[in-house]
N, C-alpha and C. Protein backbone atom coordinates (compact mmCIF):
# COMPACT_ATOMS: atom_id res chain seq x y z
N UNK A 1 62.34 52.06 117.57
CA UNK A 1 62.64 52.40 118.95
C UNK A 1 63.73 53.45 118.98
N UNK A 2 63.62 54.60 120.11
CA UNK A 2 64.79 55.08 119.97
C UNK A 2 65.75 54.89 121.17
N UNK A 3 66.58 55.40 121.67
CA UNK A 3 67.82 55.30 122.78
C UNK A 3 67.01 55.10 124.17
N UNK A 4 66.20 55.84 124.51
CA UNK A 4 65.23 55.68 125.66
C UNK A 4 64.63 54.35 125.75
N UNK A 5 64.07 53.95 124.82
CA UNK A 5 62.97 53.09 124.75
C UNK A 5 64.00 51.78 124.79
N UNK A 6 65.12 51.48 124.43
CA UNK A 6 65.74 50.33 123.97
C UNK A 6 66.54 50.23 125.51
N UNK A 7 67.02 51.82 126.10
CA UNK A 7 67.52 51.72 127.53
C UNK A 7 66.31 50.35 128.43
N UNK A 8 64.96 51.40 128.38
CA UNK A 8 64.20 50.63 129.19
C UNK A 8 63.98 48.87 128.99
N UNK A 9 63.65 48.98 127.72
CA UNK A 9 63.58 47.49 127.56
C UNK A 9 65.04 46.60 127.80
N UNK A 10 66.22 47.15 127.45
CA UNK A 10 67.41 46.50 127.90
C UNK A 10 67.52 46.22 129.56
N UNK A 11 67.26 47.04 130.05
CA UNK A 11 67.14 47.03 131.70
C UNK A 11 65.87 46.29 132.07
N UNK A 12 64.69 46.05 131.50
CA UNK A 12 63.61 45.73 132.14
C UNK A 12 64.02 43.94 131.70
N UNK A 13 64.98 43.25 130.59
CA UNK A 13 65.48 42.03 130.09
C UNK A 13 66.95 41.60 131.29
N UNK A 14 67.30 42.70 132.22
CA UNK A 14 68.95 42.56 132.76
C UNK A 14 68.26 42.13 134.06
N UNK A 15 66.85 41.58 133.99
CA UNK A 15 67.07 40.42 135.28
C UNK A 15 66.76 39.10 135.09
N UNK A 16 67.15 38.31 136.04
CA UNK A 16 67.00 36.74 135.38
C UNK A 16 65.45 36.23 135.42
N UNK A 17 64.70 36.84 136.08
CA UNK A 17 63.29 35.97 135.90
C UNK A 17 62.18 37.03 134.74
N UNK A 18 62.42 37.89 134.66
CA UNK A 18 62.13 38.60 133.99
C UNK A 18 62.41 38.05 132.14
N UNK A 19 63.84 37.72 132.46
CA UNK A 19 64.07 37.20 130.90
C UNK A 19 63.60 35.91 130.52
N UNK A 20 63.00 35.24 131.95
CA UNK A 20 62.89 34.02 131.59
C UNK A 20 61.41 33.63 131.31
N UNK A 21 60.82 34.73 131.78
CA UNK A 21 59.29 35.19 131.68
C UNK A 21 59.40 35.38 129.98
N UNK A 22 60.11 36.51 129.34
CA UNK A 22 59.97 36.63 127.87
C UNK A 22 60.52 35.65 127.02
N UNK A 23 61.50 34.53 127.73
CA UNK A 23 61.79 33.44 127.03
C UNK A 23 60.26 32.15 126.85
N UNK A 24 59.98 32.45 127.79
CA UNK A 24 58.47 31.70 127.38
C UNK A 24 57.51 31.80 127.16
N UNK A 25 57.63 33.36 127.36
CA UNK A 25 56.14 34.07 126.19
C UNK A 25 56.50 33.82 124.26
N UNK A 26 57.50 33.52 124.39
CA UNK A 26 58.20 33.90 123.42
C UNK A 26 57.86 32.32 122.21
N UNK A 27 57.27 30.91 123.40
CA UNK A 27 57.06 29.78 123.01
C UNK A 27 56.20 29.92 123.23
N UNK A 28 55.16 30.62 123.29
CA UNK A 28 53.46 30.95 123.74
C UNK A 28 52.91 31.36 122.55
N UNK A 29 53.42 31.95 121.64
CA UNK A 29 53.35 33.01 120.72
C UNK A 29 52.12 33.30 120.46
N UNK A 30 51.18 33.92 119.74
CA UNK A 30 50.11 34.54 120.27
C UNK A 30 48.85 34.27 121.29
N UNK A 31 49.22 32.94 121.88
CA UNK A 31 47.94 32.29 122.84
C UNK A 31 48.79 33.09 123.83
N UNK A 32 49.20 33.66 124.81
CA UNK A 32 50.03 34.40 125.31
C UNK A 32 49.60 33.27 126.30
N UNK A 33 49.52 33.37 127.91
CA UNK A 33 49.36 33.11 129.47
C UNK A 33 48.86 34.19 130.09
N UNK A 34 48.54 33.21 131.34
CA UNK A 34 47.99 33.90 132.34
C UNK A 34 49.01 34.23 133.06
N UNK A 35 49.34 35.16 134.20
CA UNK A 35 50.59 34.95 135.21
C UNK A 35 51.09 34.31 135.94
N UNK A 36 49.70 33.37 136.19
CA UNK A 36 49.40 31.87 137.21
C UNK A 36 50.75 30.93 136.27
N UNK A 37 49.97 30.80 135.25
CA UNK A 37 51.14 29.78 134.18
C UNK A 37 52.22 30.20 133.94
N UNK A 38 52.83 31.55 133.58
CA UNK A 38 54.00 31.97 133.68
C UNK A 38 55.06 32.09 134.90
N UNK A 39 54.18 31.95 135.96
CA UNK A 39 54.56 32.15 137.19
C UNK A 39 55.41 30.82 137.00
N UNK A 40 54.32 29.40 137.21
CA UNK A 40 54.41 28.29 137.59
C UNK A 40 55.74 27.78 136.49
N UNK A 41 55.95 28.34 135.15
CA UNK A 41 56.92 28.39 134.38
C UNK A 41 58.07 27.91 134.23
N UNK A 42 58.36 29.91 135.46
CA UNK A 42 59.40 30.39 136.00
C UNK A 42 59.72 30.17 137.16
N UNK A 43 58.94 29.11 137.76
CA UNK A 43 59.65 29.21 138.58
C UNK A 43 58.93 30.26 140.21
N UNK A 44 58.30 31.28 139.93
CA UNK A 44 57.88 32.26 140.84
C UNK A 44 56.24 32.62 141.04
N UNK A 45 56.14 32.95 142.35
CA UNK A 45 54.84 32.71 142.56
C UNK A 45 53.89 34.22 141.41
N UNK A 46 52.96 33.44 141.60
CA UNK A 46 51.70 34.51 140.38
C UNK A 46 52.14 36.00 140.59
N UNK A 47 52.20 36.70 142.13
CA UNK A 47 52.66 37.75 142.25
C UNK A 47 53.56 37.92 142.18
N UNK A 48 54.55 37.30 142.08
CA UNK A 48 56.04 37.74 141.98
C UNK A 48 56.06 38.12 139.97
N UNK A 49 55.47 37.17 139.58
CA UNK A 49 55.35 37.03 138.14
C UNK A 49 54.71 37.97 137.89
N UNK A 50 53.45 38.74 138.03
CA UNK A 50 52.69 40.08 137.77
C UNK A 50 53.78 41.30 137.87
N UNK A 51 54.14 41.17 139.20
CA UNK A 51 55.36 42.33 139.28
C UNK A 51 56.24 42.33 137.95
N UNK A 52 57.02 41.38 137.75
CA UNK A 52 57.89 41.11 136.54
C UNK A 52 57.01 41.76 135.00
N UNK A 53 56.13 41.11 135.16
CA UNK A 53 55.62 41.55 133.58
C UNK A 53 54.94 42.63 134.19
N UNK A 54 55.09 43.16 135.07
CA UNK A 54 54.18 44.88 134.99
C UNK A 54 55.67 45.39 134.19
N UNK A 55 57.01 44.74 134.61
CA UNK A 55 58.30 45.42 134.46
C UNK A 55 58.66 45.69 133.01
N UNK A 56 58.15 44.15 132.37
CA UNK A 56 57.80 43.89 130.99
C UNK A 56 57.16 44.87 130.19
N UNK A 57 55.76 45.33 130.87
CA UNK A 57 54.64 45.78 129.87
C UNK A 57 55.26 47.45 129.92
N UNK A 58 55.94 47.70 130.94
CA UNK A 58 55.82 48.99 131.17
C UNK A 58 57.37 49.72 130.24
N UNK A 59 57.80 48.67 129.77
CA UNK A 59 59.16 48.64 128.55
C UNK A 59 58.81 48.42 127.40
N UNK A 60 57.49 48.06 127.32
CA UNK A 60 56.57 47.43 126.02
C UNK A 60 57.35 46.52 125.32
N UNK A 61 57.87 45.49 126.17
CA UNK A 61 57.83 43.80 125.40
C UNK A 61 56.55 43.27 125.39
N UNK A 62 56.03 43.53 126.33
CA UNK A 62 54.55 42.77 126.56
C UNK A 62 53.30 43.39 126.54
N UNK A 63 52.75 42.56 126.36
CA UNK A 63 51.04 43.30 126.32
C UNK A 63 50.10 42.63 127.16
N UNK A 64 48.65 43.26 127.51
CA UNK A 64 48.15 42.61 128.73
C UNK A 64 46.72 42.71 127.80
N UNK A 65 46.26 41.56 127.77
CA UNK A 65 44.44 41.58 127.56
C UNK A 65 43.55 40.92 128.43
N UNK A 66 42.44 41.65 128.88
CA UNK A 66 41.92 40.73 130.00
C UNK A 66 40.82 39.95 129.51
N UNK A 67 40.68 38.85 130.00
CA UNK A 67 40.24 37.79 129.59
C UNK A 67 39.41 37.02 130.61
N UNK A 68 37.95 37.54 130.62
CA UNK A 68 37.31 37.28 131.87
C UNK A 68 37.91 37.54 133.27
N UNK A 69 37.95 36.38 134.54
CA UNK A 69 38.85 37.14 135.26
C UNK A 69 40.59 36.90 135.21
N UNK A 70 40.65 36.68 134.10
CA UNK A 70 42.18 36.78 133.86
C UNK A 70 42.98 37.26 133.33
N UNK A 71 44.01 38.05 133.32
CA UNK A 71 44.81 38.75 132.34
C UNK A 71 46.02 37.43 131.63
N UNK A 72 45.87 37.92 129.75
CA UNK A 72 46.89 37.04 129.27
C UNK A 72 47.81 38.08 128.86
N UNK A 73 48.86 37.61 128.84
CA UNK A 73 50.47 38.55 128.45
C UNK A 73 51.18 37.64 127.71
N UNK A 74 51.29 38.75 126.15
CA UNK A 74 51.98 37.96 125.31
C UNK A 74 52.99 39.22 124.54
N UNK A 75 54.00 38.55 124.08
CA UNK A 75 55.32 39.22 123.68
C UNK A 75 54.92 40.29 122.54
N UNK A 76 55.33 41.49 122.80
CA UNK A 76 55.22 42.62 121.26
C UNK A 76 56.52 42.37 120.83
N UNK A 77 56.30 41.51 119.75
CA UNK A 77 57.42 40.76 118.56
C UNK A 77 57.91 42.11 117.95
N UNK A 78 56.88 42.84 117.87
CA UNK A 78 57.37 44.35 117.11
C UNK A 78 58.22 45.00 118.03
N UNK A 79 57.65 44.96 118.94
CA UNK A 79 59.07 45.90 120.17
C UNK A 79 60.74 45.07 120.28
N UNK A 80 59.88 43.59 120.48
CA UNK A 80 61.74 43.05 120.10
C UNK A 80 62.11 42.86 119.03
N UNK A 81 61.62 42.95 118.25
CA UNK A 81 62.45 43.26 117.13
C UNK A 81 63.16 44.79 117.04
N UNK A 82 62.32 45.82 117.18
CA UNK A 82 63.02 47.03 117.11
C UNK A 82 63.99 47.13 117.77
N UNK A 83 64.16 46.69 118.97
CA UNK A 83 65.16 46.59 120.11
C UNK A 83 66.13 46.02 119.28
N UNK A 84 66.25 44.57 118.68
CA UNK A 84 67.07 43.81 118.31
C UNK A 84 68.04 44.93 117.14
N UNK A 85 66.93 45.24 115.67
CA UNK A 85 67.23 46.16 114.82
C UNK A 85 67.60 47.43 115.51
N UNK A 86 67.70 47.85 116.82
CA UNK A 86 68.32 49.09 116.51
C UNK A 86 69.93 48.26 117.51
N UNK A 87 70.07 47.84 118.18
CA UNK A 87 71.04 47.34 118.57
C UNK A 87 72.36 46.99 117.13
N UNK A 88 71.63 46.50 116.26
CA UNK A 88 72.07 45.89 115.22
C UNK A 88 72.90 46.87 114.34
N UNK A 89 71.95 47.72 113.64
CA UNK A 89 71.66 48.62 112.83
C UNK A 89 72.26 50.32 113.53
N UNK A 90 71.46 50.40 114.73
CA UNK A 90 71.90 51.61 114.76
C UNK A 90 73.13 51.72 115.84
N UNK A 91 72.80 50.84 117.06
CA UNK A 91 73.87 50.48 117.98
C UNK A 91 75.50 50.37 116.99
N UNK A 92 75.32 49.20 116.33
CA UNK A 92 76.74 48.59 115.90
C UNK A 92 76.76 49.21 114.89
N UNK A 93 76.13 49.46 114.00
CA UNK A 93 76.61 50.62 112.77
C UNK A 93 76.69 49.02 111.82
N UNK A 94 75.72 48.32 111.90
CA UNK A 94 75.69 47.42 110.75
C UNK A 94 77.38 46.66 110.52
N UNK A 95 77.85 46.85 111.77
CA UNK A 95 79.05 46.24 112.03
C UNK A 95 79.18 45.05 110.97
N UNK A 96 80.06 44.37 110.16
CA UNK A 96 80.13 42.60 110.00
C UNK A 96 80.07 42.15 110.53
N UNK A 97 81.00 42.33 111.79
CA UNK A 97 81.35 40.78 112.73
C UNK A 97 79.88 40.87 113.63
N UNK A 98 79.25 41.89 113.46
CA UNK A 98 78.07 41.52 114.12
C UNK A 98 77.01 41.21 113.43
N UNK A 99 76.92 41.69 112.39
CA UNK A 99 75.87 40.92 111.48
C UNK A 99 76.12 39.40 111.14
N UNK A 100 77.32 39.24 110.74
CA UNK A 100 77.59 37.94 110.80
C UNK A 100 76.90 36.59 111.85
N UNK A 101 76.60 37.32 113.12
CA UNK A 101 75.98 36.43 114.19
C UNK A 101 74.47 36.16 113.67
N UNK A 102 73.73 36.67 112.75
CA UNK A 102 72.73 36.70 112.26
C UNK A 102 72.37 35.40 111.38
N UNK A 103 71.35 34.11 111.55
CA UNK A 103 71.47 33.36 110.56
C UNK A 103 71.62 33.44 109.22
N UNK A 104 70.52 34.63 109.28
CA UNK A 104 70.31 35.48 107.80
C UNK A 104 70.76 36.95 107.60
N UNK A 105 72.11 37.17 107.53
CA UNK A 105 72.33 38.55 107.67
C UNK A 105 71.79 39.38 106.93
N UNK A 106 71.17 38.89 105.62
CA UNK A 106 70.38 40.22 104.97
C UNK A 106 69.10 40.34 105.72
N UNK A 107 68.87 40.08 106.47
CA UNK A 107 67.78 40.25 107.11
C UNK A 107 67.94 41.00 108.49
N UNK A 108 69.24 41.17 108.94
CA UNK A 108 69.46 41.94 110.11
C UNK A 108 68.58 43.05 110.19
């Protein structure tokens, strides 16, 4: 990811239902949901939840496959991770005290 891409996805994560949408895609892991179920989740109705993960997909945390008449949305592990690794890595400059927060810091 570079500075753009990590802006968007940082901002498209800096609202609360939004994060709470990728906190439970996140326990979905590749069976992703529908928006109906993510909705019902979070808390917010199906459309309120579509809006959110359009906010998602369009930062590329998420992905959309349609699935008869339903769309499922499940987390691009690859996008948060890059996000995470460049925060890490290129953000902090491989800081200690921030790698340290890492279970496995050689793995930052």
């Amino acid at each position: 990811m570079d500075e753009s891409q990590v802006i968007d996805a940082l901002g498209a994560l800096a609202q609360e239902t939004r994060l709470r949408i990728l906190r439970f895609l996140v326990t979905k892991g590749s069976d992703g949901a529908s928006a109906g179920e993510i909705g019902e989740a979070v808390d917010a109705a199906s459309s309120r939840a579509s809006f959110h993960l359009s906010t998602l997909a369009n930062a590329g945390l998420v992905t959309a496959e349609r699935k008869s008449r339903h769309i499922i949305y499940r987390v691009n592990f690859d996008a948060m991770g890059s996000m995470i690794g460049y925060l890490i890595n290129d953000c902090c400059g491989n800081h200690q005290d921030v790698i340290a927060c890492c279970p496995t810091p050689d793995k930052c």
